[in-house]
PDB file of N, CA and C in Angstrom:
ATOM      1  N   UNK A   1       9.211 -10.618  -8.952  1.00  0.00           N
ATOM      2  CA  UNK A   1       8.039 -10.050  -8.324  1.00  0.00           C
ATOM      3  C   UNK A   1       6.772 -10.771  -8.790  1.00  0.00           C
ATOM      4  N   UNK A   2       7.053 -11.665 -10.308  1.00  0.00           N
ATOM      5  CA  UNK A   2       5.615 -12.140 -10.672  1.00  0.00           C
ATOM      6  C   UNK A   2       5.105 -12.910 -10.089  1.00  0.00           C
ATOM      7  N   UNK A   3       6.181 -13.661  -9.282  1.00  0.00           N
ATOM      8  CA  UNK A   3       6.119 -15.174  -8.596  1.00  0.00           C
ATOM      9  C   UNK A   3       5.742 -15.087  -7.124  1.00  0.00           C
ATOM     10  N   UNK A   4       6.059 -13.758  -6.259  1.00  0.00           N
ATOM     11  CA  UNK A   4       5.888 -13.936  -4.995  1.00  0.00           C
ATOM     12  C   UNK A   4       3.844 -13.654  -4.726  1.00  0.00           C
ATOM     13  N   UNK A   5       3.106 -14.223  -4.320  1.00  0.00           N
ATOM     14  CA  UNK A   5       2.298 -14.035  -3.963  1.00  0.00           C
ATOM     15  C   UNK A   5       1.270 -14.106  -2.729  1.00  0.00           C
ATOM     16  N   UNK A   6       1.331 -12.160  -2.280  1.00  0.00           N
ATOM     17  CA  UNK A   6       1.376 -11.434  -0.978  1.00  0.00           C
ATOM     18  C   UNK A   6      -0.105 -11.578  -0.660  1.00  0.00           C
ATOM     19  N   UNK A   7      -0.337 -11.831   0.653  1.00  0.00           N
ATOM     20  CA  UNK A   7      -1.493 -11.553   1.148  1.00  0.00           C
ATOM     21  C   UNK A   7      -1.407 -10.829   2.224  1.00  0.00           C
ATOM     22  N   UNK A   8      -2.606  -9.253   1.474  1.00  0.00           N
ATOM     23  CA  UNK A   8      -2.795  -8.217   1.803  1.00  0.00           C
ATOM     24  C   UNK A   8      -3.594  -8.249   2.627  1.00  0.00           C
ATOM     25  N   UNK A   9      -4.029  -7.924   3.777  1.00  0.00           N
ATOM     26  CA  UNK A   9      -5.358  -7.440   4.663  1.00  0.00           C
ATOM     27  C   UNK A   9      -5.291  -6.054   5.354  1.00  0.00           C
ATOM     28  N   UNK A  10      -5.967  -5.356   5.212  1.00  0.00           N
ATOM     29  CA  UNK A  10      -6.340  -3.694   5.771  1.00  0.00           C
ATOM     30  C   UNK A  10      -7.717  -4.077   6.218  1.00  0.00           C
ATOM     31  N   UNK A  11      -7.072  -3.065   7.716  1.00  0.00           N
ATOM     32  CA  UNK A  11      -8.336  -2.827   8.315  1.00  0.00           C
ATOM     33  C   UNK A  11      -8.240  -1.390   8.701  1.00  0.00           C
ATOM     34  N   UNK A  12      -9.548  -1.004   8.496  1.00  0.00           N
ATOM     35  CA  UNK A  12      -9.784   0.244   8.517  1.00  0.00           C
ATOM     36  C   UNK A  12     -10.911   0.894   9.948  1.00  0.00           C
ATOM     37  N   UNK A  13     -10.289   1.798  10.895  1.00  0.00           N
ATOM     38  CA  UNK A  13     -11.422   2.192  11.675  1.00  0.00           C
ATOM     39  C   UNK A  13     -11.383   4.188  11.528  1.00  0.00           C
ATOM     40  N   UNK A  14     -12.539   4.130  11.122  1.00  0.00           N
ATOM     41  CA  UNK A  14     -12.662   5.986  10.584  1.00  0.00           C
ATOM     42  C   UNK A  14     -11.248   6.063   9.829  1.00  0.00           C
ATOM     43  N   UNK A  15     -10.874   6.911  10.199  1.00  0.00           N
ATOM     44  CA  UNK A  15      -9.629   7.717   9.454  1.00  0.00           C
ATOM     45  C   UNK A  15      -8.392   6.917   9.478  1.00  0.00           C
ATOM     46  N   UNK A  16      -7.851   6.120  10.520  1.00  0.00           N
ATOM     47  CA  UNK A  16      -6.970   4.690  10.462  1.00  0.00           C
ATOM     48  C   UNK A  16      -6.921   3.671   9.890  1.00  0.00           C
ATOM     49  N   UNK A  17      -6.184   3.255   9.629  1.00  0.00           N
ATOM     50  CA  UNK A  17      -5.858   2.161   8.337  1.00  0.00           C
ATOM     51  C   UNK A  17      -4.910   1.423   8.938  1.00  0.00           C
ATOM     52  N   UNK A  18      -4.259  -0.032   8.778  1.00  0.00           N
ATOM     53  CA  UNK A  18      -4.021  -0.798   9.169  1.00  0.00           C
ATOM     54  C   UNK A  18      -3.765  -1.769   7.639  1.00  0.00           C
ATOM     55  N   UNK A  19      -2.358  -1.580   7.437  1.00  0.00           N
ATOM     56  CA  UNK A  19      -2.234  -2.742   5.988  1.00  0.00           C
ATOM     57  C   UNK A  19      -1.295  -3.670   6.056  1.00  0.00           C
ATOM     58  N   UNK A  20      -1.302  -4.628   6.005  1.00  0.00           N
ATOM     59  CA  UNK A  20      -0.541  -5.859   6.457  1.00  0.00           C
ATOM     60  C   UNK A  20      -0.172  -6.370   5.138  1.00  0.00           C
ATOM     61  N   UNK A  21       1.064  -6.698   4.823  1.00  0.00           N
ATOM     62  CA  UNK A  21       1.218  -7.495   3.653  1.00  0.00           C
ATOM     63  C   UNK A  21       2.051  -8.880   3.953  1.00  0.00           C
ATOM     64  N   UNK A  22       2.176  -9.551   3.874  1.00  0.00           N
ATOM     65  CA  UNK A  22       2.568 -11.138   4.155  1.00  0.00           C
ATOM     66  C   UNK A  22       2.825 -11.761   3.055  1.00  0.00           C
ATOM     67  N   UNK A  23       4.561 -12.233   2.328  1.00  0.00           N
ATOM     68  CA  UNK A  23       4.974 -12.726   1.845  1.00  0.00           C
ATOM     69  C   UNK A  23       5.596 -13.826   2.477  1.00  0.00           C
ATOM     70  N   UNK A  24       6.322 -15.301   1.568  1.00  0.00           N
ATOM     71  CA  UNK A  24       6.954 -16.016   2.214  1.00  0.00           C
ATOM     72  C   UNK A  24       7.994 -15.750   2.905  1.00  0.00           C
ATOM     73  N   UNK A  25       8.671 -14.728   2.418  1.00  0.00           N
ATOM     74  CA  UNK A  25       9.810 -14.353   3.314  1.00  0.00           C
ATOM     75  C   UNK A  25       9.602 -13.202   4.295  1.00  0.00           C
ATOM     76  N   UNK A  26       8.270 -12.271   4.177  1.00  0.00           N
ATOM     77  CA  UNK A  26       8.767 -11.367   5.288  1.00  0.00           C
ATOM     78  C   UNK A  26       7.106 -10.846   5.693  1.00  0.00           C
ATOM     79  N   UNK A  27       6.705 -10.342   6.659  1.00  0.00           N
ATOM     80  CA  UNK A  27       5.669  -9.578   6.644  1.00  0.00           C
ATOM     81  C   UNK A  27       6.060  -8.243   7.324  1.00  0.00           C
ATOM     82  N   UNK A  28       5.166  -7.461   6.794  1.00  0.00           N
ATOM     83  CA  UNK A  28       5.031  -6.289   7.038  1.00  0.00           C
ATOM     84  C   UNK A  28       3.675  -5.641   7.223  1.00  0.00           C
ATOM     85  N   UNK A  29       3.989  -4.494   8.571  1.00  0.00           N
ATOM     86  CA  UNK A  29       2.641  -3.923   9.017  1.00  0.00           C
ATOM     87  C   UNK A  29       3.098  -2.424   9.025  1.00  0.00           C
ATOM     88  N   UNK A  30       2.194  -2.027   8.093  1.00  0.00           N
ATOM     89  CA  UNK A  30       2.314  -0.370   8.713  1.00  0.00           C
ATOM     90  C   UNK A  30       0.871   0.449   9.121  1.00  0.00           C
ATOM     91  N   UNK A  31       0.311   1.275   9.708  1.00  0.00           N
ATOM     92  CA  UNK A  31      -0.796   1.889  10.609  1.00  0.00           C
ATOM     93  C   UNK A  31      -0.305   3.456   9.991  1.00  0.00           C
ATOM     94  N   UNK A  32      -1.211   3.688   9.774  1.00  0.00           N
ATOM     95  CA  UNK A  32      -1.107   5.171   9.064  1.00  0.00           C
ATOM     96  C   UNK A  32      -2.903   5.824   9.695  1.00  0.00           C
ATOM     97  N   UNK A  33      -2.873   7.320   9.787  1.00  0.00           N
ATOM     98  CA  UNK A  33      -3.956   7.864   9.859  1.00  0.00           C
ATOM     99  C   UNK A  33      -4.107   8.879   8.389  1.00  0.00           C
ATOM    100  N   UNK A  34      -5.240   8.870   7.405  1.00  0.00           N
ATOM    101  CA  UNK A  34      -5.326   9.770   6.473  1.00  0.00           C
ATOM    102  C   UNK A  34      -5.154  11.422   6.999  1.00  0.00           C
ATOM    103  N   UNK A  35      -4.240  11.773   6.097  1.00  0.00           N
ATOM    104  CA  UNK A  35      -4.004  12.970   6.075  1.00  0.00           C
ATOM    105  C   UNK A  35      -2.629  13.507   7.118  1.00  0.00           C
ATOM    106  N   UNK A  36      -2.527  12.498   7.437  1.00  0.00           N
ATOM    107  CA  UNK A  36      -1.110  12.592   8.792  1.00  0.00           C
ATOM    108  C   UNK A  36      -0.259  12.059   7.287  1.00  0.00           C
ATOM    109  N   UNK A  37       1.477  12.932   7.892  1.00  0.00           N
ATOM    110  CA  UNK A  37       2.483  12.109   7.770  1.00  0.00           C
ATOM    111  C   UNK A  37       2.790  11.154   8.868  1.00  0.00           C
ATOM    112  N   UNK A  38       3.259   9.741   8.288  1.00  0.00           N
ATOM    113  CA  UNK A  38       3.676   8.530   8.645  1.00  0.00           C
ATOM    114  C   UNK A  38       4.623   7.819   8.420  1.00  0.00           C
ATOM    115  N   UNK A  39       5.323   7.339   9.603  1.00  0.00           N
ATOM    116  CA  UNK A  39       6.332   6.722   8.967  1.00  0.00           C
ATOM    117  C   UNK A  39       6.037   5.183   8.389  1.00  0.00           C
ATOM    118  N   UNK A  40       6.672   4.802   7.127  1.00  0.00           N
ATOM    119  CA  UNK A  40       6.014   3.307   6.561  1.00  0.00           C
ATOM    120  C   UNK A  40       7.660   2.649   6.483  1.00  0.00           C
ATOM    121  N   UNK A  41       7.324   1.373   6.641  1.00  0.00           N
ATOM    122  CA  UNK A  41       8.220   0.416   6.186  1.00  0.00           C
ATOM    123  C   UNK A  41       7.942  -0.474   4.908  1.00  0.00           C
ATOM    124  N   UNK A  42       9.144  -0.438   3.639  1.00  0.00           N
ATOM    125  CA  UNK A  42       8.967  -1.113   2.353  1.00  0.00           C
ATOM    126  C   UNK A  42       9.317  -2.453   2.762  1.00  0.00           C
ATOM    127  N   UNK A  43       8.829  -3.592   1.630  1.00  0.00           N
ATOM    128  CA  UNK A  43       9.189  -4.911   1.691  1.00  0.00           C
ATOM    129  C   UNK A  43      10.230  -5.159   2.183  1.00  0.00           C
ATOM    130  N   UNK A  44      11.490  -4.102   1.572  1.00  0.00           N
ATOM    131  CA  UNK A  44      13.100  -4.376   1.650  1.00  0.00           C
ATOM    132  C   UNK A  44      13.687  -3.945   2.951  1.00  0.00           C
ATOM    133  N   UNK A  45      12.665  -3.438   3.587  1.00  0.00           N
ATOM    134  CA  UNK A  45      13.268  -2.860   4.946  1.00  0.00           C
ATOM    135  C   UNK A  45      13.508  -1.230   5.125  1.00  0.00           C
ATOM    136  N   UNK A  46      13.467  -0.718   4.063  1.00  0.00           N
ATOM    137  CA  UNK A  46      13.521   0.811   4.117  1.00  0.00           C
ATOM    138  C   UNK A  46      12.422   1.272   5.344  1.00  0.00           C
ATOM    139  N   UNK A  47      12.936   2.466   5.703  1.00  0.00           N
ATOM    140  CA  UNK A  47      11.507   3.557   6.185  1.00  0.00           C
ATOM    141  C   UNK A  47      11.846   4.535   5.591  1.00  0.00           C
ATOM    142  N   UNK A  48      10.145   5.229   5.140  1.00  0.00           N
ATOM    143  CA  UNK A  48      10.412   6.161   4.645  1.00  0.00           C
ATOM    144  C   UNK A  48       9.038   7.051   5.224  1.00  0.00           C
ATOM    145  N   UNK A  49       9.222   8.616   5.363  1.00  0.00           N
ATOM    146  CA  UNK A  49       7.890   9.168   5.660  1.00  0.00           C
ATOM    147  C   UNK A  49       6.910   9.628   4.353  1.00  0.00           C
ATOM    148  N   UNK A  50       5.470   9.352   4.332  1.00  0.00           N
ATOM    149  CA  UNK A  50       4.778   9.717   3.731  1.00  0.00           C
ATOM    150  C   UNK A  50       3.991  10.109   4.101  1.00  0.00           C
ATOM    151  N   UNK A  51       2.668  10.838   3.024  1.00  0.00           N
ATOM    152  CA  UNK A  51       1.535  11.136   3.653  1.00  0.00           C
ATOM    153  C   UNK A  51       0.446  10.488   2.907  1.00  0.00           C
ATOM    154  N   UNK A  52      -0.465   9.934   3.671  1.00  0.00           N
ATOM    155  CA  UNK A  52      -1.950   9.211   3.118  1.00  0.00           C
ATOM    156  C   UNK A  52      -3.112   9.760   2.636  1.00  0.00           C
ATOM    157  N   UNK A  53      -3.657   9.547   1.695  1.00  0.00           N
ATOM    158  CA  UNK A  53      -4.861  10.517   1.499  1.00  0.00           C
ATOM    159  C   UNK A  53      -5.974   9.612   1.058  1.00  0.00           C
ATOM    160  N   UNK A  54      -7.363   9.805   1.319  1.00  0.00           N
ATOM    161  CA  UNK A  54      -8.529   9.088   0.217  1.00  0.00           C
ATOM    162  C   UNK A  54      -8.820   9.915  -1.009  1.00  0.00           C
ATOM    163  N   UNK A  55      -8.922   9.420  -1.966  1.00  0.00           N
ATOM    164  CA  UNK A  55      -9.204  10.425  -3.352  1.00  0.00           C
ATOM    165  C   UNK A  55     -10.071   9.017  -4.104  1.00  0.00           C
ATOM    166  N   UNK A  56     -11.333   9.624  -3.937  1.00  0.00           N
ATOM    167  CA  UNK A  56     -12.146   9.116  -4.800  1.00  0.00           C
ATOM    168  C   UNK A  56     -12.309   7.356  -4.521  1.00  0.00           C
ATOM    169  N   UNK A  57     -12.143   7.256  -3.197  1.00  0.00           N
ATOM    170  CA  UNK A  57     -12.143   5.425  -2.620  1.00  0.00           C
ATOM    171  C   UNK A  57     -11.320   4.980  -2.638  1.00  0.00           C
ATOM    172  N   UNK A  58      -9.495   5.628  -3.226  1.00  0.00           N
ATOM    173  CA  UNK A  58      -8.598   5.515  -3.253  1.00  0.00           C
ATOM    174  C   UNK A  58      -7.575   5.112  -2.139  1.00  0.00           C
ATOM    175  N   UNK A  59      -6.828   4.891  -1.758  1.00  0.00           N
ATOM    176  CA  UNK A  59      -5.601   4.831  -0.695  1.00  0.00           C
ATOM    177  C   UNK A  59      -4.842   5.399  -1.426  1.00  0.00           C
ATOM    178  N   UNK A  60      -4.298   6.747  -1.458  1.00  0.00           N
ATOM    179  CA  UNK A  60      -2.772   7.189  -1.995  1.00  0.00           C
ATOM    180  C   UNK A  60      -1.714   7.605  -1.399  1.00  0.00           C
ATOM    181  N   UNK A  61      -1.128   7.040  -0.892  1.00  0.00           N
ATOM    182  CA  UNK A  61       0.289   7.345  -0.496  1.00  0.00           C
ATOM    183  C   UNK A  61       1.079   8.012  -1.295  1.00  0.00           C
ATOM    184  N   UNK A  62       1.861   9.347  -0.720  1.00  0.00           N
ATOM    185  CA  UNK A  62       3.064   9.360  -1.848  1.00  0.00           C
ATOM    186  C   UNK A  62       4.088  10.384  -0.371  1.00  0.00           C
ATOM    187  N   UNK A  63       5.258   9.915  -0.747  1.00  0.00           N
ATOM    188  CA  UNK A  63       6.467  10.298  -0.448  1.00  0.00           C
ATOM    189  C   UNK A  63       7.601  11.217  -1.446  1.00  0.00           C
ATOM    190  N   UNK A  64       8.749  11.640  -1.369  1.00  0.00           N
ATOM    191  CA  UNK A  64       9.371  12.066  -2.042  1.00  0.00           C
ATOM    192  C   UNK A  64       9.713  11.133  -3.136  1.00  0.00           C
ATOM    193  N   UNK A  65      10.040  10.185  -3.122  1.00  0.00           N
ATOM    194  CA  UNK A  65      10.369   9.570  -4.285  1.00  0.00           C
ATOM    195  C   UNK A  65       9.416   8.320  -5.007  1.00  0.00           C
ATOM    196  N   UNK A  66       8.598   7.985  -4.064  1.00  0.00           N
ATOM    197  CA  UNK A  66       7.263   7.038  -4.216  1.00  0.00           C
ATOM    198  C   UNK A  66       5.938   7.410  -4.412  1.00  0.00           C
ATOM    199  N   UNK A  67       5.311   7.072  -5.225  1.00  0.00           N
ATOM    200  CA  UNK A  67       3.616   6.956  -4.804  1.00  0.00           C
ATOM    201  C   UNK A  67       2.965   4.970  -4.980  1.00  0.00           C
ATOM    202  N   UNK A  68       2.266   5.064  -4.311  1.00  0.00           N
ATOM    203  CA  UNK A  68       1.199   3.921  -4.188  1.00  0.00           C
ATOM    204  C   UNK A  68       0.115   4.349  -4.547  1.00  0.00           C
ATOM    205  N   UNK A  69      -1.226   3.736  -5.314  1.00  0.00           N
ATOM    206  CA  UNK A  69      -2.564   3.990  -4.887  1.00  0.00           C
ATOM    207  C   UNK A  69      -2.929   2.306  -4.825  1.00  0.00           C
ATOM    208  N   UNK A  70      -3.701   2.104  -4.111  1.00  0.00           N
ATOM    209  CA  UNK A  70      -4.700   1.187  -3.500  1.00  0.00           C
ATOM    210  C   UNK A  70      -5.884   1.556  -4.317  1.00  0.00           C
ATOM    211  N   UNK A  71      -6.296   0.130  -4.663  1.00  0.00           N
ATOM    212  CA  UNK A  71      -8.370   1.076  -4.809  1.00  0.00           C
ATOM    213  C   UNK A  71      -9.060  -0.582  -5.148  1.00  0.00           C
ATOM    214  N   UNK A  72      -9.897  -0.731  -5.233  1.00  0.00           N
ATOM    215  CA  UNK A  72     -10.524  -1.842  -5.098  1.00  0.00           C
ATOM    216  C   UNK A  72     -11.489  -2.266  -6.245  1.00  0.00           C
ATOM    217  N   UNK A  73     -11.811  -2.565  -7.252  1.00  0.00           N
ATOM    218  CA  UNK A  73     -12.749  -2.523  -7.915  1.00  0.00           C
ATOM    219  C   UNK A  73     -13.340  -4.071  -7.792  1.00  0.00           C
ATOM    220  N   UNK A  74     -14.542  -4.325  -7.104  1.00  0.00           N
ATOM    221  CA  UNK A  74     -15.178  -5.249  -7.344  1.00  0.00           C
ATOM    222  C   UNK A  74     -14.647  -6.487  -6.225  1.00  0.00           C
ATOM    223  N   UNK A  75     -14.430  -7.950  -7.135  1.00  0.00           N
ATOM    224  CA  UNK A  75     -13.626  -8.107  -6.074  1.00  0.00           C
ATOM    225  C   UNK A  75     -12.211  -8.085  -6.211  1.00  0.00           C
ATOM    226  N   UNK A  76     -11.290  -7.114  -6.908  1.00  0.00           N
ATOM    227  CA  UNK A  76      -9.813  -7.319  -7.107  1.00  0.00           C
ATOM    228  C   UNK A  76      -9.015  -6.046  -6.505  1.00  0.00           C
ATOM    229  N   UNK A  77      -8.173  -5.969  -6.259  1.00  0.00           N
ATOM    230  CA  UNK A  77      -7.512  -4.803  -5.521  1.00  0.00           C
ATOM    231  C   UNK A  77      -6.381  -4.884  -6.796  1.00  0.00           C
ATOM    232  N   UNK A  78      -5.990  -3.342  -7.050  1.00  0.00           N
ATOM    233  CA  UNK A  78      -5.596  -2.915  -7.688  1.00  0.00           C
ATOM    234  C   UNK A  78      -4.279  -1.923  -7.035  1.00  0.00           C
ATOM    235  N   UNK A  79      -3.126  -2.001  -7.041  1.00  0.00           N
ATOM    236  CA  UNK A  79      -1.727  -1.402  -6.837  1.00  0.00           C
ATOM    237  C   UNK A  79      -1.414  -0.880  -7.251  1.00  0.00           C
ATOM    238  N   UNK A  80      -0.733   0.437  -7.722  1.00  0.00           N
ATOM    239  CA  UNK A  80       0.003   1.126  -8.833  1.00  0.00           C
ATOM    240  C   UNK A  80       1.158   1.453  -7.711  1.00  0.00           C
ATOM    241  N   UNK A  81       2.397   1.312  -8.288  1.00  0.00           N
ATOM    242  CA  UNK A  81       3.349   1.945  -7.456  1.00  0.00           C
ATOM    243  C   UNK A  81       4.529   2.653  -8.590  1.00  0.00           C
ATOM    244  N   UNK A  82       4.532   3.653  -8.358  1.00  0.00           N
ATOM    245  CA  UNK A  82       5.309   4.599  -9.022  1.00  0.00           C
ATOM    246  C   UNK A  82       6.683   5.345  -8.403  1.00  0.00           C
ATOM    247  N   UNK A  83       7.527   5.180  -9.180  1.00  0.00           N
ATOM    248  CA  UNK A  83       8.928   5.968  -8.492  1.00  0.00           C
ATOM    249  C   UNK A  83       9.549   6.322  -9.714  1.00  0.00           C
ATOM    250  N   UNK A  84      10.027   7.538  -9.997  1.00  0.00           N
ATOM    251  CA  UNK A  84      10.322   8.202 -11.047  1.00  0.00           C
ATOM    252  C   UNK A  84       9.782   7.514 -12.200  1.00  0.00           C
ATOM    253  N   UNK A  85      10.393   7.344 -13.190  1.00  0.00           N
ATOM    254  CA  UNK A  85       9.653   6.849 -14.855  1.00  0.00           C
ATOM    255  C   UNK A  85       9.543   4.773 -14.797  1.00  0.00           C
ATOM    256  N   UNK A  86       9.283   4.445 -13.359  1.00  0.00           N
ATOM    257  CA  UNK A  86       9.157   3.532 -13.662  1.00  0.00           C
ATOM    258  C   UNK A  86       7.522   3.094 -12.385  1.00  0.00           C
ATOM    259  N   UNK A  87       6.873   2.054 -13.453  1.00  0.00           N
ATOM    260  CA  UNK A  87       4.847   2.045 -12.274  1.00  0.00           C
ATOM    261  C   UNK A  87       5.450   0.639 -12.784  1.00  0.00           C
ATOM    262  N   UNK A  88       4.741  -0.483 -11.651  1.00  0.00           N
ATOM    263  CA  UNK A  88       4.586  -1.322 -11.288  1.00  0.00           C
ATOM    264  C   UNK A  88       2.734  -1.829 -10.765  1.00  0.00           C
ATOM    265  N   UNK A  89       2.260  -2.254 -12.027  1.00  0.00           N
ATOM    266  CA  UNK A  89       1.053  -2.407 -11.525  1.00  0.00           C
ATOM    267  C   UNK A  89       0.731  -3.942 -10.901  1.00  0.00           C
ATOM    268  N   UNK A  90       0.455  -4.188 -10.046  1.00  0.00           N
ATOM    269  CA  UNK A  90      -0.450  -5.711  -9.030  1.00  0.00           C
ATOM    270  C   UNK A  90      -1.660  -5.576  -9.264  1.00  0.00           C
ATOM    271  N   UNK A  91      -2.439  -6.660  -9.271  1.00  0.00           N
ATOM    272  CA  UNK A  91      -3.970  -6.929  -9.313  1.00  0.00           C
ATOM    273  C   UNK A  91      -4.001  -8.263  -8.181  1.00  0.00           C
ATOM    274  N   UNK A  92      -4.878  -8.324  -7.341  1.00  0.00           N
ATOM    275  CA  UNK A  92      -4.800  -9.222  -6.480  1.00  0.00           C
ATOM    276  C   UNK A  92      -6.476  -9.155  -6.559  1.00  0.00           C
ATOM    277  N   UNK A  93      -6.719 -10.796  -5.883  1.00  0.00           N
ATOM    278  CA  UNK A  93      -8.427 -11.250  -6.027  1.00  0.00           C
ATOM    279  C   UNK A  93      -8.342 -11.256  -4.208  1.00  0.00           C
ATOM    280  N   UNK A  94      -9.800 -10.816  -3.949  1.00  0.00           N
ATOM    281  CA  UNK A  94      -9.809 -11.111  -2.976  1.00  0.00           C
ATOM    282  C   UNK A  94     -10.428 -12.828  -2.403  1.00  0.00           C
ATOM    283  N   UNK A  95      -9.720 -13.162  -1.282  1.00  0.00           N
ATOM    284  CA  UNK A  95      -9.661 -14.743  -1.060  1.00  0.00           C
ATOM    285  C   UNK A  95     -10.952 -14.710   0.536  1.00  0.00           C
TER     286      UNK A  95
END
């Protein structure tokens, strides 16, 4: 995971979101509205339903067995992804 490096773009209109992630091997798009459940697709191909929320400038996703938060500080975007006792943190610059 240290080695693959994804380029993220979200676009956002009001309450819709739009997050694109683009690796060498695969891209992925999922469209979510805050506060709706949604269905998302993982890197690996899973779907799974979640629900989206803003908390504090946040993006948080969480599902039954997942959470994500998104959040941005400055210019670096910041990932946390959590599934039972194991977080996976990303820091990405914006380009």
């Amino acid at each position: 995971m240290n080695e693959v490096k994804p380029l993220t773009t979200i676009r956002q209109n009001g309450d819709e979101f739009s997050i694109c992630v683009k690796t060498p091997l695969r891209t992925n798009t999922n469209t979510f509205t805050i506060g709706a459940e949604s269905e998302f697709s993982t890197m690996d191909g899973q779907k799974i339903k979640a629900t989206s929320r803003l908390i504090d400038g946040k993006i948080v996703i969480e599902s039954e067995k997942l959470t994500l938060v998104r959040e941005i500080r400055g210019e670096e975007m910041i990932e946390t992804f959590s599934a039972g006792s194991a977080t996976l943190i990303r820091r990405s610059r914006r380009v």
